[in-house]
Protein backbone atom coordinates (compact mmCIF):
# COMPACT_ATOMS: atom_id res chain seq x y z
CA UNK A 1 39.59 35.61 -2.20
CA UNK A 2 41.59 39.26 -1.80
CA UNK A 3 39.76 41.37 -4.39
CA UNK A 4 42.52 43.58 -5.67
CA UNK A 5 41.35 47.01 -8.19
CA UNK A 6 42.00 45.87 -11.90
CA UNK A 7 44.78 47.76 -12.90
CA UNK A 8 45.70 48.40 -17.12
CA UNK A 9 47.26 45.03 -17.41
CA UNK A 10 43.96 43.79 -15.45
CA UNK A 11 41.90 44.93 -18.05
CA UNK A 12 44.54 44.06 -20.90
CA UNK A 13 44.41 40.69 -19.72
CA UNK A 14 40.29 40.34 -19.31
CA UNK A 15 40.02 41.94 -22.63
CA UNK A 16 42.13 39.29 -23.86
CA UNK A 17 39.84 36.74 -22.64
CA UNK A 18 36.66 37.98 -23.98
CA UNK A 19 34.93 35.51 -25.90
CA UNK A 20 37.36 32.74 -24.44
CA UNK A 21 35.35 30.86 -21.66
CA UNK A 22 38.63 28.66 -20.70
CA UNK A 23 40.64 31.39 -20.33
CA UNK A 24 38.34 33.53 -18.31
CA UNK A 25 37.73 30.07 -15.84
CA UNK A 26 40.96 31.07 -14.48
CA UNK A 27 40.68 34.69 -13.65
CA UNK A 28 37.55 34.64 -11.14
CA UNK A 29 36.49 38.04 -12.91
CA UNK A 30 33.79 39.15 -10.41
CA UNK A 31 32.13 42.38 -10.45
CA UNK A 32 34.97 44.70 -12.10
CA UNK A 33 37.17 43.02 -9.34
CA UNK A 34 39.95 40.45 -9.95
CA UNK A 35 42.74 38.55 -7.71
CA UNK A 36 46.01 40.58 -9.53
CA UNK A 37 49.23 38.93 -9.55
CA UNK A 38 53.08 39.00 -10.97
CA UNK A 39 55.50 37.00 -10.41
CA UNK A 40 58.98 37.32 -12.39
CA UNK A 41 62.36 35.87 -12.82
CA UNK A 42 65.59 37.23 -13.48
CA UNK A 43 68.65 37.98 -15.95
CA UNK A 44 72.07 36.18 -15.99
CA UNK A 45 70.75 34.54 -12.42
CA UNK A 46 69.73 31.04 -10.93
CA UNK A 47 66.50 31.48 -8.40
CA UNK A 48 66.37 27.86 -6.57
CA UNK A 49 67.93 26.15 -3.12
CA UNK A 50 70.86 24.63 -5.30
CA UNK A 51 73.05 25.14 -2.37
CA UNK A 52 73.95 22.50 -0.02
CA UNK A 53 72.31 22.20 3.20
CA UNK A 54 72.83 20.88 6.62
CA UNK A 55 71.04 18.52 7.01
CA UNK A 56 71.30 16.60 10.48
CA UNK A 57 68.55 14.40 10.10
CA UNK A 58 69.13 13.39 6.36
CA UNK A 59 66.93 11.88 3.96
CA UNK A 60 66.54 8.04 3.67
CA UNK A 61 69.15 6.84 1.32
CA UNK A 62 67.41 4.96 -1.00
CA UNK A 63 66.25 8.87 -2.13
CA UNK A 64 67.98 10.13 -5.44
CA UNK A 65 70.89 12.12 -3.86
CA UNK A 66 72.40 15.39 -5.45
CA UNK A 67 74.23 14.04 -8.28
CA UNK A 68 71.02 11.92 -9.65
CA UNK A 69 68.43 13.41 -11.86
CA UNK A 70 64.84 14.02 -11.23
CA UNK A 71 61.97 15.76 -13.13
CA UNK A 72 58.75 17.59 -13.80
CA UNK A 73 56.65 17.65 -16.58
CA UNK A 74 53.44 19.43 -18.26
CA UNK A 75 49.57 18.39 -17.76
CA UNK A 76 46.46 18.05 -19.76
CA UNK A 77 45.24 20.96 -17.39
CA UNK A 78 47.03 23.57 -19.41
CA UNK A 79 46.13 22.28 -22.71
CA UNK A 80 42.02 22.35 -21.62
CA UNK A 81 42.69 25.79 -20.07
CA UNK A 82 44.37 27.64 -22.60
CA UNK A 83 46.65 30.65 -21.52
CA UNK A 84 47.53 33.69 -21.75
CA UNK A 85 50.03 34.91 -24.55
CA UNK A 86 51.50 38.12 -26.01
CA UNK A 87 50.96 40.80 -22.66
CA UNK A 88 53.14 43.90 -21.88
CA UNK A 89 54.91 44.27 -24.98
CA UNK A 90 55.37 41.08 -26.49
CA UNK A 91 54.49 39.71 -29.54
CA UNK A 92 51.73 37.47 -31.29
CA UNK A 93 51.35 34.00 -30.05
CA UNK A 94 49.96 30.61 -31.53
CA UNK A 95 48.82 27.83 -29.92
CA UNK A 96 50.70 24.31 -29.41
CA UNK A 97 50.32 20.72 -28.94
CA UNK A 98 50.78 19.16 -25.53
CA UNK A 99 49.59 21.94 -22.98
CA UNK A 100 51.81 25.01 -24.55
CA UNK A 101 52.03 28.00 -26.35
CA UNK A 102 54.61 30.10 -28.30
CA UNK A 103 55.02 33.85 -28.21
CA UNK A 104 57.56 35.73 -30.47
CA UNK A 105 59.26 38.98 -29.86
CA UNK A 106 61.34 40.84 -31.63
CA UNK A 107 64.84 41.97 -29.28
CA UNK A 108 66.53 45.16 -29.70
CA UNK A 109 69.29 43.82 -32.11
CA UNK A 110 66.62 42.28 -34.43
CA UNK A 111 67.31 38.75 -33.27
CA UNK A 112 63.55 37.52 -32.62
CA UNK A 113 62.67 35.78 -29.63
CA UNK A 114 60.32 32.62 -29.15
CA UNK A 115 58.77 31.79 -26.03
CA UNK A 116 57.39 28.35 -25.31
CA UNK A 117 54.58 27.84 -22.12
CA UNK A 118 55.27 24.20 -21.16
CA UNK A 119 53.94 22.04 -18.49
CA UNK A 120 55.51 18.35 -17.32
CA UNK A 121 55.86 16.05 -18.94
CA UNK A 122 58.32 18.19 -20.80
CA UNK A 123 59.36 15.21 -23.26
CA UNK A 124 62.66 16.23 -25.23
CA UNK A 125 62.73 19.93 -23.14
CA UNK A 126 63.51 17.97 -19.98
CA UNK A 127 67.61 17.51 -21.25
CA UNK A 128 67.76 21.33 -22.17
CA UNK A 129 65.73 23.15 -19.35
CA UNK A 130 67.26 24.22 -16.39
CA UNK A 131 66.17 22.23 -13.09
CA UNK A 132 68.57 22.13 -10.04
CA UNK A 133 66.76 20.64 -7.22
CA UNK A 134 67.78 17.11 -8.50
CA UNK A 135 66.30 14.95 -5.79
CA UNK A 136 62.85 15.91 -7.14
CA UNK A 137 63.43 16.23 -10.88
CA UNK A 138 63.06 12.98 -12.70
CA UNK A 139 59.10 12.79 -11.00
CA UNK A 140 58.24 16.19 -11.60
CA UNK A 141 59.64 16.58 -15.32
CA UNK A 142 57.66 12.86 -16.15
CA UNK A 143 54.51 14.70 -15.29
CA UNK A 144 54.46 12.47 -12.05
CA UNK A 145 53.25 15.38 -9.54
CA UNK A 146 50.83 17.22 -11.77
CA UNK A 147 48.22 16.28 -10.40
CA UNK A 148 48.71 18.81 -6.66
CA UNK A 149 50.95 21.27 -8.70
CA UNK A 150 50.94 23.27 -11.33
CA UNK A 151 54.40 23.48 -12.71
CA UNK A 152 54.68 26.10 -15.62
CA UNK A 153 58.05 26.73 -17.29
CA UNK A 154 59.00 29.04 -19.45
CA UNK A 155 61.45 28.80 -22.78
CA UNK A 156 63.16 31.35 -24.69
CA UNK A 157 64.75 29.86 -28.12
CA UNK A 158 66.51 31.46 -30.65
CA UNK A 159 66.82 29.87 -34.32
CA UNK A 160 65.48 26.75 -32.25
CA UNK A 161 68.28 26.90 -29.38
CA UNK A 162 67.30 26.83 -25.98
CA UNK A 163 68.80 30.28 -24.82
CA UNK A 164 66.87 30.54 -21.36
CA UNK A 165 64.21 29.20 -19.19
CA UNK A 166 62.57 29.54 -15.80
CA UNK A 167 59.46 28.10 -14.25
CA UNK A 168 56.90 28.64 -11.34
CA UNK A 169 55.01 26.24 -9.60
CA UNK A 170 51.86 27.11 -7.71
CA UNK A 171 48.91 24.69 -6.07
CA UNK A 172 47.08 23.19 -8.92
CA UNK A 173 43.63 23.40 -6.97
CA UNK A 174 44.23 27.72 -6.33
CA UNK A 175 47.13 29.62 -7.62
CA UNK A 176 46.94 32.05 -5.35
CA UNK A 177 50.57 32.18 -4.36
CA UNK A 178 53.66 31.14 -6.29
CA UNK A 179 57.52 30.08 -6.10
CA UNK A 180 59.82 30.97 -8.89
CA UNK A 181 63.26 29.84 -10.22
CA UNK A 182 65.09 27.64 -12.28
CA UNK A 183 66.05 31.22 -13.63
CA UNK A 184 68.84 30.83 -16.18
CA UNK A 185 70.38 32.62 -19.17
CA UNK A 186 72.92 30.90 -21.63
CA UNK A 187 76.07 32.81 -20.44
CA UNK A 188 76.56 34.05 -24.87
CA UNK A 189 73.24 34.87 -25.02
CA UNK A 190 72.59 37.56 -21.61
CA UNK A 191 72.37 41.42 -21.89
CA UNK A 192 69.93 40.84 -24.60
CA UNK A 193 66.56 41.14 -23.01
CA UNK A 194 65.81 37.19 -22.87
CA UNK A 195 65.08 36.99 -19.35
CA UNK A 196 63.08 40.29 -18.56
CA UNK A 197 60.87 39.31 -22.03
CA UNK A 198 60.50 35.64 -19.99
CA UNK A 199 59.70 37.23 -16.71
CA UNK A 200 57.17 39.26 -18.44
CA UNK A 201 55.68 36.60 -19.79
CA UNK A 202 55.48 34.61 -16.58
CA UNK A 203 53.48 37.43 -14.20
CA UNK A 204 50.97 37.82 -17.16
CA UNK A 205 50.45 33.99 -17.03
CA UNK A 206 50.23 33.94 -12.96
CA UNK A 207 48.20 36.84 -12.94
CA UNK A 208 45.46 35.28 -15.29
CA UNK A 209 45.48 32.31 -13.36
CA UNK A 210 44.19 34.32 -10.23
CA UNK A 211 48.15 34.51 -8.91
CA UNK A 212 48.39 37.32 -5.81
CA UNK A 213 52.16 36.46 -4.57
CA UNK A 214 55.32 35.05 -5.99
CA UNK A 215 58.65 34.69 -3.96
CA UNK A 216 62.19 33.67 -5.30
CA UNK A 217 65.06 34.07 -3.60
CA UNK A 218 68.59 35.00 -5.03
CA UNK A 219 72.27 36.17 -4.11
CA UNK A 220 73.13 37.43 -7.52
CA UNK A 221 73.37 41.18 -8.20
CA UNK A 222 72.32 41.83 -12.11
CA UNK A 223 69.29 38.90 -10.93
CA UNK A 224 68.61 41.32 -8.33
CA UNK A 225 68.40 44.46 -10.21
CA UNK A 226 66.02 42.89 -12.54
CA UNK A 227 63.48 41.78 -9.97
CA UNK A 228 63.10 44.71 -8.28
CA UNK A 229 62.57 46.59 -11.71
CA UNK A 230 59.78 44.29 -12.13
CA UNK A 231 58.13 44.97 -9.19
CA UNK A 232 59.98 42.64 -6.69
CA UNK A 233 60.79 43.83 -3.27
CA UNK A 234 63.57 42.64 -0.69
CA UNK A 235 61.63 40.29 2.49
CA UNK A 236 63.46 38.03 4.33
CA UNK A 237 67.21 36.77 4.48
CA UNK A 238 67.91 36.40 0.16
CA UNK A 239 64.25 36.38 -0.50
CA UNK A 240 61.94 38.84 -2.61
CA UNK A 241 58.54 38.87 -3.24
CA UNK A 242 56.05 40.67 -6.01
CA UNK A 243 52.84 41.77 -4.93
CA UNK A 244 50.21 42.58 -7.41
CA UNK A 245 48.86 45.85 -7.54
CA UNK A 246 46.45 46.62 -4.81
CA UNK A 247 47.59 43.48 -2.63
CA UNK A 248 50.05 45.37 -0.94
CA UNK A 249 47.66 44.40 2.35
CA UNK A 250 48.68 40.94 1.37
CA UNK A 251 50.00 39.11 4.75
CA UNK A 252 47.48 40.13 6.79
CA UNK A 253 44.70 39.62 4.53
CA UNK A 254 45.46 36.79 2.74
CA UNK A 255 46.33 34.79 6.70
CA UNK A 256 43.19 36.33 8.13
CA UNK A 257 40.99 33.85 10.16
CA UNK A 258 38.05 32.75 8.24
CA UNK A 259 36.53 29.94 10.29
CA UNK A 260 38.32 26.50 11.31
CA UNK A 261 40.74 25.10 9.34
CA UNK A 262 40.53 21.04 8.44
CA UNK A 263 43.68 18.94 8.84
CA UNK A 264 45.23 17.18 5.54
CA UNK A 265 48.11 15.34 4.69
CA UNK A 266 50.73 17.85 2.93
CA UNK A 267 51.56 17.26 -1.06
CA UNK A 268 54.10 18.35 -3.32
CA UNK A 269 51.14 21.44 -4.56
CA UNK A 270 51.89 22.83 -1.19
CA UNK A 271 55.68 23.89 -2.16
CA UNK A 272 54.34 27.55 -2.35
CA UNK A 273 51.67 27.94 0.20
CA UNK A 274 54.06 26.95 2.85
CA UNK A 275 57.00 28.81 1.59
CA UNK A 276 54.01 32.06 1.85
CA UNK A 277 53.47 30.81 5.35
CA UNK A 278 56.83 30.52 6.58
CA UNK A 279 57.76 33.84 4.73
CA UNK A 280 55.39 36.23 6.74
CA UNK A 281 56.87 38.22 10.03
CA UNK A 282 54.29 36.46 12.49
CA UNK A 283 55.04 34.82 14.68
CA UNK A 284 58.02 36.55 15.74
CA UNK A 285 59.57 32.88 16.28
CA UNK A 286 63.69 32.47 16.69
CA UNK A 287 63.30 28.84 15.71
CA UNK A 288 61.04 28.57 12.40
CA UNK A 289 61.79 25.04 11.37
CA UNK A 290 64.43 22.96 13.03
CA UNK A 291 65.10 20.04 11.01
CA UNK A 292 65.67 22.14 8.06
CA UNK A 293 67.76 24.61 10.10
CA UNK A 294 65.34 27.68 9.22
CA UNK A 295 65.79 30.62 12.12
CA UNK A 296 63.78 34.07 12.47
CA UNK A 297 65.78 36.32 9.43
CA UNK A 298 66.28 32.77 6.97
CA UNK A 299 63.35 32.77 4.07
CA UNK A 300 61.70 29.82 3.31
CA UNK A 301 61.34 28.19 -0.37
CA UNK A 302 63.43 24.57 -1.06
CA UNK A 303 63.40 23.53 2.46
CA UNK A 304 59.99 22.01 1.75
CA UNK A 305 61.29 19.40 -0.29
CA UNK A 306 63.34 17.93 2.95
CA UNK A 307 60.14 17.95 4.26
CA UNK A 308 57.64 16.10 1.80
CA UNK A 309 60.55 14.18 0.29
CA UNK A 310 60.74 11.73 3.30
CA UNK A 311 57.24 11.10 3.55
CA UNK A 312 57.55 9.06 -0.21
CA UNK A 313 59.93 6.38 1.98
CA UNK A 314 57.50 6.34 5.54
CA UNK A 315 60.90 8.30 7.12
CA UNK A 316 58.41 11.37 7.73
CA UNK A 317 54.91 12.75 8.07
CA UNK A 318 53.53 16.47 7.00
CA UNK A 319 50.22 17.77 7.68
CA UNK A 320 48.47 21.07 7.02
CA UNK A 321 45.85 23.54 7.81
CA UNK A 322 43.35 24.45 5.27
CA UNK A 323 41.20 26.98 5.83
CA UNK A 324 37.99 27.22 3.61
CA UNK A 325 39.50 29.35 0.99
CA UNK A 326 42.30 26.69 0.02
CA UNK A 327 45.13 28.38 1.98
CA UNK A 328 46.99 26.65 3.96
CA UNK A 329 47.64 28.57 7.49
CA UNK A 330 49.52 25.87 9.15
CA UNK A 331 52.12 22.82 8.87
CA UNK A 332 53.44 20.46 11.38
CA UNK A 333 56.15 17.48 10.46
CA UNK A 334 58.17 14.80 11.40
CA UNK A 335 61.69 13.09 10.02
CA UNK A 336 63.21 10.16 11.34
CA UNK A 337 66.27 10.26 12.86
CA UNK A 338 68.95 9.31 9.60
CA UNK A 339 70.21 6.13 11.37
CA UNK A 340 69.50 2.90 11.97
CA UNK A 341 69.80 2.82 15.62
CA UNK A 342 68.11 6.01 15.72
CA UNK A 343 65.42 5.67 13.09
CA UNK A 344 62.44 5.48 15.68
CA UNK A 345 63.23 9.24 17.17
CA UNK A 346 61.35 11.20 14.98
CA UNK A 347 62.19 15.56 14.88
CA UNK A 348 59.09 17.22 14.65
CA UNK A 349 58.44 21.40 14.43
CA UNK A 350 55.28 23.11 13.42
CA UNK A 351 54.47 26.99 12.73
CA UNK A 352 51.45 28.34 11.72
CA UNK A 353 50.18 32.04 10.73
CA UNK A 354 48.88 34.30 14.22
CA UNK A 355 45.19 33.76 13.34
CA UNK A 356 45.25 30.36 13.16
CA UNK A 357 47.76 29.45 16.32
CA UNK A 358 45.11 28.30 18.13
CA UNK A 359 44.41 25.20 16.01
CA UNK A 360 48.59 24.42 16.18
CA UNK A 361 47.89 22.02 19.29
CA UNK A 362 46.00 19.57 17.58
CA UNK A 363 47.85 19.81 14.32
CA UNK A 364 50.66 18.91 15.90
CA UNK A 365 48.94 15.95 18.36
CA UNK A 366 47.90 14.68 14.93
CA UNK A 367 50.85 14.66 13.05
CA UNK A 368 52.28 12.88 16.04
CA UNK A 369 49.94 9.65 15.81
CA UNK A 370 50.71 9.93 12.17
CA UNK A 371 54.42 9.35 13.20
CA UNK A 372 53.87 6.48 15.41
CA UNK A 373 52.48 5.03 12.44
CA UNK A 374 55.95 5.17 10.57
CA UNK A 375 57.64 3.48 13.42
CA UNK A 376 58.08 6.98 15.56
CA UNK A 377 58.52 5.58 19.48
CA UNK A 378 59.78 8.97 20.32
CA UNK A 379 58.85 12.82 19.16
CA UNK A 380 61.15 15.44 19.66
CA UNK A 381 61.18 18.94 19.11
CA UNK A 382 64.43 21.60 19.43
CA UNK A 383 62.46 25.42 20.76
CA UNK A 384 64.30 28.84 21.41
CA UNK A 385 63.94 29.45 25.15
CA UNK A 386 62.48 32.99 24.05
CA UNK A 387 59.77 31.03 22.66
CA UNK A 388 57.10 30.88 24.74
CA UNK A 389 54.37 30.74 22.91
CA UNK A 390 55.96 28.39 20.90
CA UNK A 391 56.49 26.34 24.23
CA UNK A 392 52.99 26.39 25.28
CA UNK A 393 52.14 24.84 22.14
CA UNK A 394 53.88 21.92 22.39
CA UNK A 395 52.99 21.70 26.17
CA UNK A 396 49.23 21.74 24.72
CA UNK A 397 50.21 18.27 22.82
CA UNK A 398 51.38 16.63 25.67
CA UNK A 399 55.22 17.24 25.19
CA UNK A 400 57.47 17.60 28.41
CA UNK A 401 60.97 19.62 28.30
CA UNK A 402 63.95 16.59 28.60
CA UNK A 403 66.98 18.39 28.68
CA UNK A 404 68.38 22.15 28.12
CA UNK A 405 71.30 23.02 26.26
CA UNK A 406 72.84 26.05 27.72
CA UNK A 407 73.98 29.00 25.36
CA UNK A 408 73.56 27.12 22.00
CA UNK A 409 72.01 29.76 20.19
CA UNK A 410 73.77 32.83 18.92
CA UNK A 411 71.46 36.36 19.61
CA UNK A 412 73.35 38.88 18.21
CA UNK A 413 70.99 41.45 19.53
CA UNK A 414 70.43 39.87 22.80
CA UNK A 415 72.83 41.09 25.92
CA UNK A 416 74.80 37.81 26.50
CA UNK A 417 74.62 36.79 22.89
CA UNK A 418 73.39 33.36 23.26
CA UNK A 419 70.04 31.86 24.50
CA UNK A 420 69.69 27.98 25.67
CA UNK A 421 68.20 25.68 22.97
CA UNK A 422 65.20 23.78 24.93
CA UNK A 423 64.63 19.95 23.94
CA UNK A 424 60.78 18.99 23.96
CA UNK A 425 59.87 15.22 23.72
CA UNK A 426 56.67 12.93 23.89
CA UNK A 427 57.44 8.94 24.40
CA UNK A 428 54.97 6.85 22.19
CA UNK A 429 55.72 3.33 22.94
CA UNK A 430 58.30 0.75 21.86
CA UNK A 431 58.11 -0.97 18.63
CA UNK A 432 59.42 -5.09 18.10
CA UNK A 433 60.96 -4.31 15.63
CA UNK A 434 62.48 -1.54 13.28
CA UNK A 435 60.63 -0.02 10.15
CA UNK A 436 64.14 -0.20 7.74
CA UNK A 437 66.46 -2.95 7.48
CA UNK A 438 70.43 -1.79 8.76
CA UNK A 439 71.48 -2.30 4.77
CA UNK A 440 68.67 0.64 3.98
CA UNK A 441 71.32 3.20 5.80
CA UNK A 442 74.58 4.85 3.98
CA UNK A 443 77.71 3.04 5.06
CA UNK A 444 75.71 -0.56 6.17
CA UNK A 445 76.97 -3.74 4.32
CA UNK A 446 74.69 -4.73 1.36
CA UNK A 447 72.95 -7.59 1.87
CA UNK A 448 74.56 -9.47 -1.17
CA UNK A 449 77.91 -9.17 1.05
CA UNK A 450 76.11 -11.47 4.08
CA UNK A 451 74.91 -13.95 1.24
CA UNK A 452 77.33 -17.12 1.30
């Protein structure tokens, strides 16, 4: 754990807690020391990977695609917990059914303010909260991932209209680090206040749960202006990040090396600890994450879901390293190939923080048997010819270079302005037959056509 100094809204907070032995559970008050965080959301702005993406080695298409809906809903965590209510400013709060809590403040035209704490399964809130990453929202709003993450959203209603929302989700087991967005204002209702009274309340509640980090990323100016008020700072490509008071040492001590790290199978709960891991400066890497099309100056947040998304359908593997304190320091993962003819080629890439790159070798030798147990008969991997290191490691896991692609990588900064893309492989062994049927794949004739 980083012990951070408590700060005035440290001891605001604790003080709030006295007497309240849920509450407190979640602060790990130790010795006048406490783990501060903030995280915060934005004005008139959407925080989220809503964008499309390339995505050459697509997800299986029996997945909900971008027009379908998905979800995420509360948990009986946050009604046995309790929360925090009412910091910096805002007003009293009461107690709800079903894991929330309402606030009220009054804004500066005298129109007053509630703000609802929900978790999934957010029920009747679902159809009028804000959610655009729709290939994972019908699960996560039915409450159907609570049980690795902690998905907390926030709800600003006026005369019992929904006038603006945003959420954060954080690992359920340590909420450490966070991810927010969903941001969003009702276009009538903005220049009132709504969203910096939300994002208010939102650090207060990740801070008393322990929180140390929160990223969001956005490409909207007023959104912008209102994160960095709140303590958010530019990091990398559209991202920001708030650091609590006295973290400010936060990369290098929060990815310090504190013993070997155990290998686990990667769940939804992860979303933030790997978008922390990818969103440090080391290792000075060109090529961050292939599949997903994540280079050296690109931050990391959404992209995860491309990754855990195929393992529901056996079309990928993801594994992490946990060190002792619950942080993950390293990932390593594999997609299939988004074809039927192609399905047992598997893509594979891997990263991991500098104190932990040691370990990266049998991460990613075990992510590769995991592979050949979803039908993988080849591993391949796309590396930066600058990346060395990054070469080694895959040399390490028995992977051989097949083929170089000359000049496919722009380098701005480099002299000849390209750099070869290298392409790593690691034959496992021919299958009888494939893991999805030809009718599984976009564009195949149903079955019910062959029938008769």
């Amino acid at each position: 754990m980083l012990h951070c100094p408590l700060t005035w809204e440290d001891r605001f907070l604790d003080s709030r807690l006295r007497g309240n032995d849920g509450l407190r559970k979640g602060l790990h008050v130790e010795r006048g020391w406490i783990p501060a965080q903030a995280g915060m959301t934005g004005e008139a702005g959407m925080v989220g990977d809503g964008r499309n993406m390339l995505r050459p080695y697509g997800l299986p298409r029996t997945y909900p695609s971008q027009e379908e809906a998905g979800g995420c809903g509360p948990s009986t965590w946050g009604r046995s917990r309790g929360r925090i209510a009412g910091v910096s400013g805002l007003g009293g709060s009461e107690r709800m059914g079903r894991g929330g809590e309402t606030t009220t403040v009054r804004l500066a035209n005298g129109e007053v303010l509630t703000i609802r704490v929900l978790e999934p399964p957010l029920g009747d809130y679902a159809e009028r909260i804000n959610y655009s990453w729709r290939d994972i929202r019908e699960p996560l709003m039915a409450g159907e991932l609570v049980d690795t993450s902690l998905d907390r959203f926030f709800v600003g209603e006026l005369d019992g209209e929904c006038v603006g929302s945003m959420t954060y989700a954080t690992p359920r087991r340590c909420s450490e680090v966070a991810v927010l967005g969903m941001v969003q204002t009702r276009p009538d209702q903005r220049r009132k206040g709504i969203a910096t009274y939300l994002l208010r309340q939102t650090i207060a509640d990740f801070r008393a749960l322990g929180g140390m980090a929160m990223y969001l990323c956005t490409t909207n100016p007023n959104a912008y202006a209102l994160y960095y008020k709140q303590g958010f700072r530019p990091l990398i490509g559209d991202g920001m990040r708030y650091l609590a008071p006295g973290c400010e040492d936060f990369d290098r001590s929060y990815f310090a090396y504190d013993g070997p790290a155990a290998i686990r199978p990667g769940t939804w709960g992860d979303l933030a600890p790997v978008s922390s891991l990818y969103n440090q400066p080391q290792p000075d890497w060109f090529i961050k994450d292939y599949p997903r099309r994540v280079f050296r100056d690109i931050r990391y947040e959404g992209h995860y879901r491309h990754v855990w998304l195929p393992t529901q359908e056996r079309q990928g593997t993801v594994l992490v390293l946990e060190n002792r304190r619950q942080r993950v320091v390293g990932i390593a993962s594999t997609v299939a190939v988004d074809s039927y003819v192609e399905q047992h080629t598997h893509v594979v890439d891997c990263w991991a923080c500098p104190a932990y790159l040691g370990q990266l070798p049998e991460l990613l030798s075990a992510v590769v048997e995991s592979a050949r147990g979803t039908g993988a008969e080849v591993v391949q991997a796309h590396l930066a010819d600058s990346d060395r290191a990054k070469r080694q490691v895959f040399q390490a896991a028995g992977f051989h270079e097949e083929a170089r692609l000359r000049d496919r990588l722009r380098v701005d900064a480099a002299p000849a302005g390209r750099q070869d893309l290298l392409v790593y492989s690691r034959t496992l062994g021919r299958r009888t037959a494939p893991v999805h049927a030809e009718s599984a794949f976009y564009g195949a004739r149903p079955a019910f056509q062959l029938r008769g």
